[in-house]
N, C-alpha and C. Protein backbone atom coordinates (compact mmCIF):
# COMPACT_ATOMS: atom_id res chain seq x y z
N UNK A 1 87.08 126.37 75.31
CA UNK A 1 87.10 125.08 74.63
C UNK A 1 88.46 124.42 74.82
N UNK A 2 88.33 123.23 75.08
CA UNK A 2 89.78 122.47 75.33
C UNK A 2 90.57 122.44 73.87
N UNK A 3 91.79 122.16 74.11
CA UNK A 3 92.73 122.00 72.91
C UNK A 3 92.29 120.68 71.97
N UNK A 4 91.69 119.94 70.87
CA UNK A 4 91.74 119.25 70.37
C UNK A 4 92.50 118.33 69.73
N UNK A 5 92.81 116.90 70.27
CA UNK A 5 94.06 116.25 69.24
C UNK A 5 93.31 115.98 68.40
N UNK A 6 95.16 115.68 67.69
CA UNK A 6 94.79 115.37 66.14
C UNK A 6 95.48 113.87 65.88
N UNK A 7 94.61 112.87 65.53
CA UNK A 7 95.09 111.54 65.05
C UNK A 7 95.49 110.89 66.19
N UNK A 8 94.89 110.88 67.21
CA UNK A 8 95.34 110.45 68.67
C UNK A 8 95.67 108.98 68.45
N UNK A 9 95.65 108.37 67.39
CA UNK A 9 95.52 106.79 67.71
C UNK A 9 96.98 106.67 66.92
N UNK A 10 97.72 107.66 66.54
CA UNK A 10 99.15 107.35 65.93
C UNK A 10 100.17 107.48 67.17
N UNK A 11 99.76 107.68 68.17
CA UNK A 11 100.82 107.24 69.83
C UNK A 11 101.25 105.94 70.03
N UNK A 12 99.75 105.07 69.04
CA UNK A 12 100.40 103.94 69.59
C UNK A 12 101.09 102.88 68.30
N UNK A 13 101.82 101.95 68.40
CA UNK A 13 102.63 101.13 67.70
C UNK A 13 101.35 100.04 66.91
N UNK A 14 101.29 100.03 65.55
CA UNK A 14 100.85 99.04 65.21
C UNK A 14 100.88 97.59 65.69
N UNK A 15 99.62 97.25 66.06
CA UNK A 15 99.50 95.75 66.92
C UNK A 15 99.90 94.66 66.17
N UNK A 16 100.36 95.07 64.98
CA UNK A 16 100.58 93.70 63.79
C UNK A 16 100.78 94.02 62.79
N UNK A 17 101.46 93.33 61.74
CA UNK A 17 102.31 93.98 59.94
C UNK A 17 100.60 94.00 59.14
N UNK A 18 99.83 93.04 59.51
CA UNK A 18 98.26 93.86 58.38
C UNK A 18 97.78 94.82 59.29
N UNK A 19 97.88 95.51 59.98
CA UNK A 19 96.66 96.20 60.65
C UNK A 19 96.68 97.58 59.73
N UNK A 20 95.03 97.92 59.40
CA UNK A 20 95.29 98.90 58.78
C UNK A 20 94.08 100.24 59.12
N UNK A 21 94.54 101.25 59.07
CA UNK A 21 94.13 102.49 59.57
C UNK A 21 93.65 103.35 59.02
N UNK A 22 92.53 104.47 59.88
CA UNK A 22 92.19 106.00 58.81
C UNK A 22 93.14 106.21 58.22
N UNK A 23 92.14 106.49 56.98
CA UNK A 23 93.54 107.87 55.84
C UNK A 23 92.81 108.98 56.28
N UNK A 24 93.84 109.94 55.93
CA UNK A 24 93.51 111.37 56.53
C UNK A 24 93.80 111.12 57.64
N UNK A 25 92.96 112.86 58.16
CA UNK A 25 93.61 113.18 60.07
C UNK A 25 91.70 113.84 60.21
N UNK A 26 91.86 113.57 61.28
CA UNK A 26 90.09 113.82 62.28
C UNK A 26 90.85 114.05 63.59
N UNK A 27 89.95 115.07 63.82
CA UNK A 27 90.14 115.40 65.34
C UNK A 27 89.21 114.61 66.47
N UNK A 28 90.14 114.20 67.73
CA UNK A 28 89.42 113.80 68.62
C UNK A 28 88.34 114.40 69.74
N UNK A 29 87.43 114.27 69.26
CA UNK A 29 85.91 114.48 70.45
C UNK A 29 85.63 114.21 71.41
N UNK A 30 85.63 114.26 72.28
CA UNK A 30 85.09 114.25 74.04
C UNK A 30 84.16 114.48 75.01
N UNK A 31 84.16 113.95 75.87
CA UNK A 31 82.49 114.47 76.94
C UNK A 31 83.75 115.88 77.14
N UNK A 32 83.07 116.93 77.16
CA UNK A 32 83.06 118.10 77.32
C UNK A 32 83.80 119.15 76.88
N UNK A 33 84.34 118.30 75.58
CA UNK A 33 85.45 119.41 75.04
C UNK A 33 85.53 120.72 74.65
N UNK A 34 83.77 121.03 74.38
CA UNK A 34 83.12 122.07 74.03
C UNK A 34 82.73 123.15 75.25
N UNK A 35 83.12 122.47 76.37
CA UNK A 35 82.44 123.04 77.57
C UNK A 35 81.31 122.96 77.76
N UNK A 36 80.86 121.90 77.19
CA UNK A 36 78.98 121.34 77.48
C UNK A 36 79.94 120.24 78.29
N UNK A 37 78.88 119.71 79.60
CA UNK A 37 78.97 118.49 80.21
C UNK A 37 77.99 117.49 79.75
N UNK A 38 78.44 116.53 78.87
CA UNK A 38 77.65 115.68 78.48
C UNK A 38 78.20 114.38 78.88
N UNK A 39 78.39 113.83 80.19
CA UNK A 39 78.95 112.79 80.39
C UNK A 39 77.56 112.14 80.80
N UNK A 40 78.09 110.74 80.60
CA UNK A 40 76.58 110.22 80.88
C UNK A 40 75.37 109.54 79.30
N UNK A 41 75.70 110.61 78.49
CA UNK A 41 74.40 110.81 77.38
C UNK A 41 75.38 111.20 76.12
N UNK A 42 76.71 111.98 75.53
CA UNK A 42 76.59 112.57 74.68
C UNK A 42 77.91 111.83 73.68
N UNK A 43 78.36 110.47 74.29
CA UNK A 43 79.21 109.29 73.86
C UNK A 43 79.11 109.49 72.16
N UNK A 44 77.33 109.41 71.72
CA UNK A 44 77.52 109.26 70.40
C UNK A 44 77.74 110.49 69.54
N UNK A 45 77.09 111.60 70.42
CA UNK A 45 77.50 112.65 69.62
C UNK A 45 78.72 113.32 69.42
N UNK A 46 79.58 113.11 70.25
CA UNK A 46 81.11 113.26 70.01
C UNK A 46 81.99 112.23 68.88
N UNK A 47 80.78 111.09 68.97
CA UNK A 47 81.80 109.99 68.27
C UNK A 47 81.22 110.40 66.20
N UNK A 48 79.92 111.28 66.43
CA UNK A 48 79.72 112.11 64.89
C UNK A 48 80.66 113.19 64.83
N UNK A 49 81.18 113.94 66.20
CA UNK A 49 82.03 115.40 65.62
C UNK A 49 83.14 114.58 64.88
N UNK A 50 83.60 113.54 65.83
CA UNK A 50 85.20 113.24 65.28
C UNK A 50 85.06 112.75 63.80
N UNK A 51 83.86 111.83 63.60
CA UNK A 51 83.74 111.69 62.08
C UNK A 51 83.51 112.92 60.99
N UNK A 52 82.52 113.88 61.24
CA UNK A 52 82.50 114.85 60.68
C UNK A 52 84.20 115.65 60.15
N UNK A 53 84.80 115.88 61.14
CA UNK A 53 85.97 116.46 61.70
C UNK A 53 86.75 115.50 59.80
N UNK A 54 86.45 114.34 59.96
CA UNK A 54 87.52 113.57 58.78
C UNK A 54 87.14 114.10 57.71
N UNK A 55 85.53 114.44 57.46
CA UNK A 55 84.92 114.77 56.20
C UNK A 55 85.31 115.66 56.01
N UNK A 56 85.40 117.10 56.89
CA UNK A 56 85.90 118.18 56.82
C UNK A 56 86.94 118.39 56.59
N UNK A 57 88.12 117.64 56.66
CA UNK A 57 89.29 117.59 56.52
C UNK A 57 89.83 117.21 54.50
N UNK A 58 88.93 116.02 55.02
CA UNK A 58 88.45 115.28 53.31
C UNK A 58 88.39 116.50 52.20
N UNK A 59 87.27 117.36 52.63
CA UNK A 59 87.24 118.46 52.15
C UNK A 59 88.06 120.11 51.67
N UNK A 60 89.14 119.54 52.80
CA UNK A 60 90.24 121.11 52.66
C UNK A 60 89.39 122.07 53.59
N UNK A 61 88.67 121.90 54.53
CA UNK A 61 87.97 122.42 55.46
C UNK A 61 88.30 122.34 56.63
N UNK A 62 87.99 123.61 57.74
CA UNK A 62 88.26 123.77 58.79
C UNK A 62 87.96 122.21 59.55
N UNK A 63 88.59 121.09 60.42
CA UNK A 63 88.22 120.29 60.99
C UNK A 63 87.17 120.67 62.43
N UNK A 64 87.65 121.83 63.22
CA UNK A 64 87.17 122.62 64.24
C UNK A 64 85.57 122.80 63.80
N UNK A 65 84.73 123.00 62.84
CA UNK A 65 83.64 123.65 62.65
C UNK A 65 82.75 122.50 62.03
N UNK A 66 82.60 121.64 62.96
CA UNK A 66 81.49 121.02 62.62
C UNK A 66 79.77 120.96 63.87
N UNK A 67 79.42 120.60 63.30
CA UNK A 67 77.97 120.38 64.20
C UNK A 67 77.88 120.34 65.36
N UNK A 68 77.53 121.53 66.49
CA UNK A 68 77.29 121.05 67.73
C UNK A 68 76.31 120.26 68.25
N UNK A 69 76.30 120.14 69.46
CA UNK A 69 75.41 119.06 70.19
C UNK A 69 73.72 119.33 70.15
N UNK A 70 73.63 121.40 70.12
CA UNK A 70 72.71 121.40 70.24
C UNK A 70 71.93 121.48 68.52
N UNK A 71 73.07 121.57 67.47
CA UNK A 71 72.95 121.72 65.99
C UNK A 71 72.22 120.46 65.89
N UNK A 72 72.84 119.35 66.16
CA UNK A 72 72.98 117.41 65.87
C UNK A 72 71.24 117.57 66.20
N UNK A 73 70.86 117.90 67.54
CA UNK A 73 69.56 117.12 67.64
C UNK A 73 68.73 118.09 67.21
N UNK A 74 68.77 119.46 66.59
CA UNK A 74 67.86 120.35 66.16
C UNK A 74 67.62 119.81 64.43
N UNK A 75 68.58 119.07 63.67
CA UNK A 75 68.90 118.94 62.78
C UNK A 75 67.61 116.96 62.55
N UNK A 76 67.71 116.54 63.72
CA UNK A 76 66.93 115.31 63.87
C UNK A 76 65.76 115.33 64.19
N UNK A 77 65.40 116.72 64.71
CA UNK A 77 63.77 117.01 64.62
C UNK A 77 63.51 117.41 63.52
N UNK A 78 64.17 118.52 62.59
CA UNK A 78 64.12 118.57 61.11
C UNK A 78 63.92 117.92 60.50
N UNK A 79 64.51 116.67 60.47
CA UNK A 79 64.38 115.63 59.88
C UNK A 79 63.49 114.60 60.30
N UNK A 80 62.45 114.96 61.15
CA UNK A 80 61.04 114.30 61.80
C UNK A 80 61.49 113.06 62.17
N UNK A 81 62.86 112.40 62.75
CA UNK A 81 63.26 111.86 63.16
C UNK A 81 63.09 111.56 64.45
N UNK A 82 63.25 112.64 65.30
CA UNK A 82 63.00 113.13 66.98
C UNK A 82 61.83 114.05 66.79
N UNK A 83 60.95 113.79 68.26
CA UNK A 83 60.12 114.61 68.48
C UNK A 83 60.75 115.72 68.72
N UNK A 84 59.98 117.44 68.61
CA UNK A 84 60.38 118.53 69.03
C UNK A 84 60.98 118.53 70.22
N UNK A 85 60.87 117.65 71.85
CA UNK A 85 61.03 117.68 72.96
C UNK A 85 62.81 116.99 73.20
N UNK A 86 62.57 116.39 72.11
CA UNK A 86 64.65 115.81 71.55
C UNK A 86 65.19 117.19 71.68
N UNK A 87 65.10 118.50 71.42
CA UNK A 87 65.84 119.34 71.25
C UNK A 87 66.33 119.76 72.70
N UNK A 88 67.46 119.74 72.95
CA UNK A 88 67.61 120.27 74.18
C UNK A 88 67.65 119.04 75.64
N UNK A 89 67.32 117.74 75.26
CA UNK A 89 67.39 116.64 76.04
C UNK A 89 68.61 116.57 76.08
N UNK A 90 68.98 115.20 77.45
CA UNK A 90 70.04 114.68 77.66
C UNK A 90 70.11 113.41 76.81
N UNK A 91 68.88 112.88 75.53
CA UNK A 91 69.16 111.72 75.57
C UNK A 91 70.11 111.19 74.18
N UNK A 92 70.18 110.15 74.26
CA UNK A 92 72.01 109.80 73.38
C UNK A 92 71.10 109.18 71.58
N UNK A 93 72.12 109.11 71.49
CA UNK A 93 71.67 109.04 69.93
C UNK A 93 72.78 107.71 69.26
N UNK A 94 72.37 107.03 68.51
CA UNK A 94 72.89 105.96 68.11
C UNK A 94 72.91 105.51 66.11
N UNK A 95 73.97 104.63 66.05
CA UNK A 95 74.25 104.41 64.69
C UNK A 95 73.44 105.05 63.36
N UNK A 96 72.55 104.98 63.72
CA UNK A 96 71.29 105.02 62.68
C UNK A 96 71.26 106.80 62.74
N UNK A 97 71.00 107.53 63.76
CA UNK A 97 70.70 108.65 63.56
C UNK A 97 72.08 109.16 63.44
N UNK A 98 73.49 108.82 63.52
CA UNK A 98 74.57 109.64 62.72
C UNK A 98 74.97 108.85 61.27
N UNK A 99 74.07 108.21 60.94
CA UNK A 99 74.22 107.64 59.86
C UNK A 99 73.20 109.09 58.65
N UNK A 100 72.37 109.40 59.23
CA UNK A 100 71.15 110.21 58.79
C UNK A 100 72.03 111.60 58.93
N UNK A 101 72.66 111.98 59.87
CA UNK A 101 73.12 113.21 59.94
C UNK A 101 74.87 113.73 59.11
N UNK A 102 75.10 112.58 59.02
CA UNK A 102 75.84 112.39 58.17
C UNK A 102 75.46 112.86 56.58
N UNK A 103 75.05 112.33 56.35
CA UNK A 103 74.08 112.74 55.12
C UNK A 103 73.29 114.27 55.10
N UNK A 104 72.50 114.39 56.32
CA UNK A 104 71.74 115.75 56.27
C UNK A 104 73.11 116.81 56.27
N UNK A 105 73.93 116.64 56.92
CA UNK A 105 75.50 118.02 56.91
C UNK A 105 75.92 118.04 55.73
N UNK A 106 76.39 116.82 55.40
CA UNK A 106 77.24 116.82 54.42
C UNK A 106 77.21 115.73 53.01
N UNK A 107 75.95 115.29 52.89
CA UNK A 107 75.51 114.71 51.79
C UNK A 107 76.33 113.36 51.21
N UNK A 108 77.03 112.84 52.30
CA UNK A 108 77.57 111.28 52.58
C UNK A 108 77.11 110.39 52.90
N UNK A 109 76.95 109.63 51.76
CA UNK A 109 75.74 108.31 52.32
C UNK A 109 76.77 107.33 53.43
N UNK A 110 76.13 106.59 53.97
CA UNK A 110 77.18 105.74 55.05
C UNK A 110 76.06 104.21 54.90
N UNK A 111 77.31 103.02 55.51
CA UNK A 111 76.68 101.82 55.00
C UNK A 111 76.44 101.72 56.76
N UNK A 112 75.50 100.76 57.17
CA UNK A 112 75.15 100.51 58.14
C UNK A 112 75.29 99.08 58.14
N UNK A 113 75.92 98.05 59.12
CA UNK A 113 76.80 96.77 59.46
C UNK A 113 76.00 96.65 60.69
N UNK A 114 74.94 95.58 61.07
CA UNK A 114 74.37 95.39 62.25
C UNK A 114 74.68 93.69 62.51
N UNK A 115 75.46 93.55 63.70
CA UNK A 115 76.34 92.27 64.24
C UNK A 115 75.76 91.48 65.17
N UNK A 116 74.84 90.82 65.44
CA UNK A 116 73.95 90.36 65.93
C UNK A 116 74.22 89.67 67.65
N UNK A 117 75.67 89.72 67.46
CA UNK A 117 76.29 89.67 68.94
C UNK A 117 77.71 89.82 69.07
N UNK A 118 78.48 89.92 69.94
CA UNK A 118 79.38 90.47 69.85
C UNK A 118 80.66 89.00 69.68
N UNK A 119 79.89 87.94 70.05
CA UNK A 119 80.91 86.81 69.46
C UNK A 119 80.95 86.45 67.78
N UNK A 120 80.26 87.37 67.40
CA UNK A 120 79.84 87.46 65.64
C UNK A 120 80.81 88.40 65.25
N UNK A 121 81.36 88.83 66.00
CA UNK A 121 82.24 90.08 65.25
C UNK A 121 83.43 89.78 64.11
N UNK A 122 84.03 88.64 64.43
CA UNK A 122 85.10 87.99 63.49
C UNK A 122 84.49 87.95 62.30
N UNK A 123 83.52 87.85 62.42
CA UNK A 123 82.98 87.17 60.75
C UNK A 123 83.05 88.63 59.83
N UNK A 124 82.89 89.88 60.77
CA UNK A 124 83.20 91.27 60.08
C UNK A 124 84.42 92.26 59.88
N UNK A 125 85.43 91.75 60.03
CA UNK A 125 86.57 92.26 60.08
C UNK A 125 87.25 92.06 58.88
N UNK A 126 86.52 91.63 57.73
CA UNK A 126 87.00 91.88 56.89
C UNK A 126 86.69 92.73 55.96
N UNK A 127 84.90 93.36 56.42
CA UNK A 127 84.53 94.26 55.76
C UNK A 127 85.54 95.70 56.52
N UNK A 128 85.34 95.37 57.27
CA UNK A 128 86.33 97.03 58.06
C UNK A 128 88.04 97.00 57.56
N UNK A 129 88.34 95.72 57.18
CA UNK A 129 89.64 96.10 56.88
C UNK A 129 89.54 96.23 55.31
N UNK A 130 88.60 95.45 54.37
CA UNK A 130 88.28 96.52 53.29
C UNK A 130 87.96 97.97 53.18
N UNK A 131 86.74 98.40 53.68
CA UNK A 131 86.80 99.52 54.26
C UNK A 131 88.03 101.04 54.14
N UNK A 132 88.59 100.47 55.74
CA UNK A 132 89.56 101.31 55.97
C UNK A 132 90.98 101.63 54.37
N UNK A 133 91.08 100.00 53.57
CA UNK A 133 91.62 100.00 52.55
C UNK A 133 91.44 100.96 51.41
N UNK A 134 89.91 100.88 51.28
CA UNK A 134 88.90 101.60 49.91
C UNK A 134 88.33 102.55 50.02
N UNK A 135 87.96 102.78 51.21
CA UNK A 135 87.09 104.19 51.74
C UNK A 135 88.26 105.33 52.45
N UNK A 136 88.55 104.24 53.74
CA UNK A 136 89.26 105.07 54.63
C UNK A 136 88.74 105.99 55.88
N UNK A 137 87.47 106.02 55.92
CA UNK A 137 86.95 106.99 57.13
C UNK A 137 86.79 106.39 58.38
N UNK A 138 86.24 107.33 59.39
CA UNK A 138 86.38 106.80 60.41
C UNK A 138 85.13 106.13 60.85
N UNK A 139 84.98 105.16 61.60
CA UNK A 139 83.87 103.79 61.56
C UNK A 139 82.88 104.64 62.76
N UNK A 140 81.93 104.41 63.10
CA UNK A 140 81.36 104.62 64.33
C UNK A 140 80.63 103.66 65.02
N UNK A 141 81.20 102.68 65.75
CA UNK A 141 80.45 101.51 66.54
C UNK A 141 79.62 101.76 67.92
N UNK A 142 78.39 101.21 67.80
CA UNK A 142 77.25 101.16 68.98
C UNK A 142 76.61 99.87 69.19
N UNK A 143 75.78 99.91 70.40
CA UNK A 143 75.04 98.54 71.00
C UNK A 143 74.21 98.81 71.53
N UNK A 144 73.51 97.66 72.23
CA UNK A 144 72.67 98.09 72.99
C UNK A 144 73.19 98.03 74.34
N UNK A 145 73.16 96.41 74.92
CA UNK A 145 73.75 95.73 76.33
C UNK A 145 75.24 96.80 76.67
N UNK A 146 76.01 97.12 75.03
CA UNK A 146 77.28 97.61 75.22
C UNK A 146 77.20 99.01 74.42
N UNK A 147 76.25 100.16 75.18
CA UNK A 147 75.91 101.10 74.44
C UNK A 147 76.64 102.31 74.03
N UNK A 148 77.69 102.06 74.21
CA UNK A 148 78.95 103.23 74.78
C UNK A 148 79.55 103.27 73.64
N UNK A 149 79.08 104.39 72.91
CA UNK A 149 79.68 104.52 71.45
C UNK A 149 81.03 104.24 71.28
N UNK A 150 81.87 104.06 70.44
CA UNK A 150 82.97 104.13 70.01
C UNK A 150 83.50 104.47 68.91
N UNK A 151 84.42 105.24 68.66
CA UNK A 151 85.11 105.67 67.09
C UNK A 151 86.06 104.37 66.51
N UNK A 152 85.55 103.92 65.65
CA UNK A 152 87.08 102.49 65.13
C UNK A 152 87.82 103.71 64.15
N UNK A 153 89.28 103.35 64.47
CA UNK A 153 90.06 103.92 63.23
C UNK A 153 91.09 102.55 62.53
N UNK A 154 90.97 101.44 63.55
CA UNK A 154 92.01 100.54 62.46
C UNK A 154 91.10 99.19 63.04
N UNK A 155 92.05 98.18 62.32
CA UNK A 155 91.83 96.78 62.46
C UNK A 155 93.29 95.87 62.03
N UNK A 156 92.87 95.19 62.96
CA UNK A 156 94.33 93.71 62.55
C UNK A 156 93.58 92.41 62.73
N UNK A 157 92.98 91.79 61.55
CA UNK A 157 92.58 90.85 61.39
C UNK A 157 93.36 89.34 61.68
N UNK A 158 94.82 89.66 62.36
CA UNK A 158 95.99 88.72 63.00
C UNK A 158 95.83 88.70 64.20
N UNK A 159 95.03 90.14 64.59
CA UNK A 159 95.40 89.76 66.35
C UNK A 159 94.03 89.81 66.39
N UNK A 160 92.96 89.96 65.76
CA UNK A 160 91.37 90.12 65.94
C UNK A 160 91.28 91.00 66.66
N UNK A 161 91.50 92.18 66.58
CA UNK A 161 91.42 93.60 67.53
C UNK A 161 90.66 95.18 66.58
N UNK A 162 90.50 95.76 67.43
CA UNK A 162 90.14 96.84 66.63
C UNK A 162 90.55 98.24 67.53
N UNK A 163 91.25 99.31 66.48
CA UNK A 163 91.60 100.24 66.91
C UNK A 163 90.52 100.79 67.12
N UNK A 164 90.46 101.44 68.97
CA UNK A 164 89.12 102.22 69.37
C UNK A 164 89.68 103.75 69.95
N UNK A 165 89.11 104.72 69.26
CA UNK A 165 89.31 105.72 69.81
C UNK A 165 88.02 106.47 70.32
N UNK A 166 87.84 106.30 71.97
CA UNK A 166 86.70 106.15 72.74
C UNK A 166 86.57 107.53 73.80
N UNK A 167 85.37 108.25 72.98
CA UNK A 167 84.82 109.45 73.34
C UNK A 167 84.84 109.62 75.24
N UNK A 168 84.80 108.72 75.80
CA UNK A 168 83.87 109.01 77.15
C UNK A 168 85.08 109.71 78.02
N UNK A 169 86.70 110.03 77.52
CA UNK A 169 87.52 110.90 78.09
C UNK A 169 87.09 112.28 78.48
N UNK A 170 87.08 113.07 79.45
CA UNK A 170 86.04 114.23 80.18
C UNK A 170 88.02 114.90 80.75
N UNK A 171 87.66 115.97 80.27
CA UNK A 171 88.76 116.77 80.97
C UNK A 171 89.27 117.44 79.46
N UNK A 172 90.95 117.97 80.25
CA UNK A 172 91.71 118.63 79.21
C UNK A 172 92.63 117.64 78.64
N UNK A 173 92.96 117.03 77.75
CA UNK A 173 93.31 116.19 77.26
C UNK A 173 94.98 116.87 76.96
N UNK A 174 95.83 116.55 78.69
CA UNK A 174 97.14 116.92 78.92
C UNK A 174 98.50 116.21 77.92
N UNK A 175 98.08 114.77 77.55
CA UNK A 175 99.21 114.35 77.06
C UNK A 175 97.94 112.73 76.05
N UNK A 176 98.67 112.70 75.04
CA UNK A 176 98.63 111.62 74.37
C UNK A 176 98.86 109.84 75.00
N UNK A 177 99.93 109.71 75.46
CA UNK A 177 99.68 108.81 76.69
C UNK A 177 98.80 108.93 77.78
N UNK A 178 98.02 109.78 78.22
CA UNK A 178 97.49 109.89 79.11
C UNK A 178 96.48 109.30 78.46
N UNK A 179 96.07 109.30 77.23
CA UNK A 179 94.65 108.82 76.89
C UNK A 179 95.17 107.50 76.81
N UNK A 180 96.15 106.68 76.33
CA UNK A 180 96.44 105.45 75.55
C UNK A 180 96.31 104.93 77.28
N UNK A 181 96.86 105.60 78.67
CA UNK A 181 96.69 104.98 79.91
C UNK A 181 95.21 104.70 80.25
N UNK A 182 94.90 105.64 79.90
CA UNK A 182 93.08 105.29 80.71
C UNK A 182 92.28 104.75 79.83
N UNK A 183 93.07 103.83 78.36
CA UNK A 183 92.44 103.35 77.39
C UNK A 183 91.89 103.60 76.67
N UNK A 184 91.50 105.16 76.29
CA UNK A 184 90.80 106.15 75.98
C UNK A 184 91.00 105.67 74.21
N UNK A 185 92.33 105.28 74.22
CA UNK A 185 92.92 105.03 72.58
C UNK A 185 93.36 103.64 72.51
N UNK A 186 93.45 102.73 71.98
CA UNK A 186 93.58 101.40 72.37
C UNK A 186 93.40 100.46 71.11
N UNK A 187 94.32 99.20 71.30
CA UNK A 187 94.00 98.10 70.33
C UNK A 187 92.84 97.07 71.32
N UNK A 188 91.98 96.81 70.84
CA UNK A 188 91.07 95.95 71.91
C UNK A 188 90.44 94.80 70.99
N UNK A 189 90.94 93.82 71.79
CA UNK A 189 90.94 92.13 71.18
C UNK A 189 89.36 92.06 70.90
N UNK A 190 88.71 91.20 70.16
CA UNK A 190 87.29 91.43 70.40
C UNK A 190 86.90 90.72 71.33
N UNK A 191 87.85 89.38 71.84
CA UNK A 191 86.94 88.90 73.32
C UNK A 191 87.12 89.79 74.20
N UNK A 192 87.22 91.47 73.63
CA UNK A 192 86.53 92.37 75.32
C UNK A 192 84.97 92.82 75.12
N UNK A 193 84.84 92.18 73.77
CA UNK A 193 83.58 92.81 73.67
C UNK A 193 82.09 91.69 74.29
N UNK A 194 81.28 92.33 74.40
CA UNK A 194 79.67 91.60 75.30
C UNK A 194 79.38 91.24 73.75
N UNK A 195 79.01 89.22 74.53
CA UNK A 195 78.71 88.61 73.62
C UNK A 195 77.29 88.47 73.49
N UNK A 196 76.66 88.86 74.57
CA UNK A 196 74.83 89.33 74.88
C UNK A 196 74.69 90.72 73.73
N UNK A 197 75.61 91.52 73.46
CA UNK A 197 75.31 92.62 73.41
C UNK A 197 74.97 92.37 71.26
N UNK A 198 74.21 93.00 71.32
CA UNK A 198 74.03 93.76 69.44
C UNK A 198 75.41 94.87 68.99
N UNK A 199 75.67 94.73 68.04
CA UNK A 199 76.42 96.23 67.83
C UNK A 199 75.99 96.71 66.25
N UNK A 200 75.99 97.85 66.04
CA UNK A 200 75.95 98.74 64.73
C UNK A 200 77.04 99.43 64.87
N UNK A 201 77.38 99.12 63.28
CA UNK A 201 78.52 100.01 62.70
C UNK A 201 77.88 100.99 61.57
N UNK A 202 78.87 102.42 61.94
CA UNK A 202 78.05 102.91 60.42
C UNK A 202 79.38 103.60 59.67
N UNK A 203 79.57 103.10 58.41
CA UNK A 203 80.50 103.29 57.87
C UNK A 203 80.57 104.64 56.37
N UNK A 204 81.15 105.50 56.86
CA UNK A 204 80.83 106.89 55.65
C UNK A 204 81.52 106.54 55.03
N UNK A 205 80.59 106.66 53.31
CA UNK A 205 81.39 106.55 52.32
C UNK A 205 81.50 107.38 51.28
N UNK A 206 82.53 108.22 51.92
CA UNK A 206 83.35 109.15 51.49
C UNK A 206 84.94 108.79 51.20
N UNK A 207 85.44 108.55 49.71
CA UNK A 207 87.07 108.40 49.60
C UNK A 207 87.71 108.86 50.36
N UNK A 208 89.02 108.62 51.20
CA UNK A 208 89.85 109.33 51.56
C UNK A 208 90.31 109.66 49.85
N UNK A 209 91.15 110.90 49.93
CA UNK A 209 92.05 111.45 48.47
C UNK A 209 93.16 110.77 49.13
């Protein structure tokens, strides 16, 4: 198993005096950190370890021991969610079903934020910077057109950006800049986001202490 960071998105310099961030520390998730190759398909399920990872932490609990890949979708046929034939697929999973698994692990309800395009996003940045204020956990954003999960950990409603800390990094994760280079960790304006595209947010609401 690769080495896991911790709080990868504190490398970089606040983009602005409001921007505001996870409380607590969550570990960062990856296509293959586990030594499963899930590049391609497993975007969202890494982007539930790293949330899990906060709850666990939330908790005074090991961050390392949360739900694997093949736990996540055995846990969604349980929950008559996925057919039996989900178990063991390559296929990806989105807002709604780590919104559900969230809850089935660890009994955290989460709010679900559906943005109807991605030039709509301004109008929500103030629930996420409440949020991150009152709650504190870590966000999990998806789409359709723009399906490539993402972890939010901050927002700066000055520069209209959102801190993304973005699963689809594959390897050993050598240096902290190395991710902030290949963008892996990033402040990203929202005109990078697809204005064709839908997005869901699902937000756990669990206090940070």
């Amino acid at each position: 198993m690769n080495t896991l960071r911790e709080n990868v998105h504190k490398s970089l310099l606040p983009v602005a005096t409001d921007a505001v961030s996870v409380r607590g520390d969550y570990l960062y998730y990856h296509y293959g950190c586990d030594g499963v190759d899930d590049r391609g398909w497993g975007c969202g399920y890494r982007t539930l370890q790293t949330m899990c990872s906060w709850i666990k932490g939330q908790r005074g609990e090991s961050m390392r021991e949360v739900p694997s890949l093949t736990q996540i979708q055995d846990a969604l046929v349980a929950m008559n969610d996925k057919p039996k034939s989900f178990a063991g697929s390559k296929n990806w999973i989105g807002s709604f079903e780590i919104c559900i698994c969230i809850d089935y692990f660890y009994e955290v309800p989460c709010r679900l934020i559906h943005v109807t395009s991605g030039d709509k996003l301004i109008e929500y940045l103030p629930d996420f910077q409440k949020h991150f204020r009152e709650i504190g956990s870590v966000i999990m954003m998806g789409g359709d057109t723009d399906n490539a999960s993402k972890g939010i950990v901050g927002v700066s409603l000055e520069k209209k950006s959102l801190l993304i800390v973005d699963p689809h990094y594959f390897g050993n994760v050598t240096s902290l800049q190395e991710l902030c280079d290949d963008g892996m960790v990033s402040w990203r304006p929202l005109d990078s986001f697809m204005d064709h595209s839908f997005y869901n947010f699902c937000l756990p609401q669990l206090k940070a202490k």
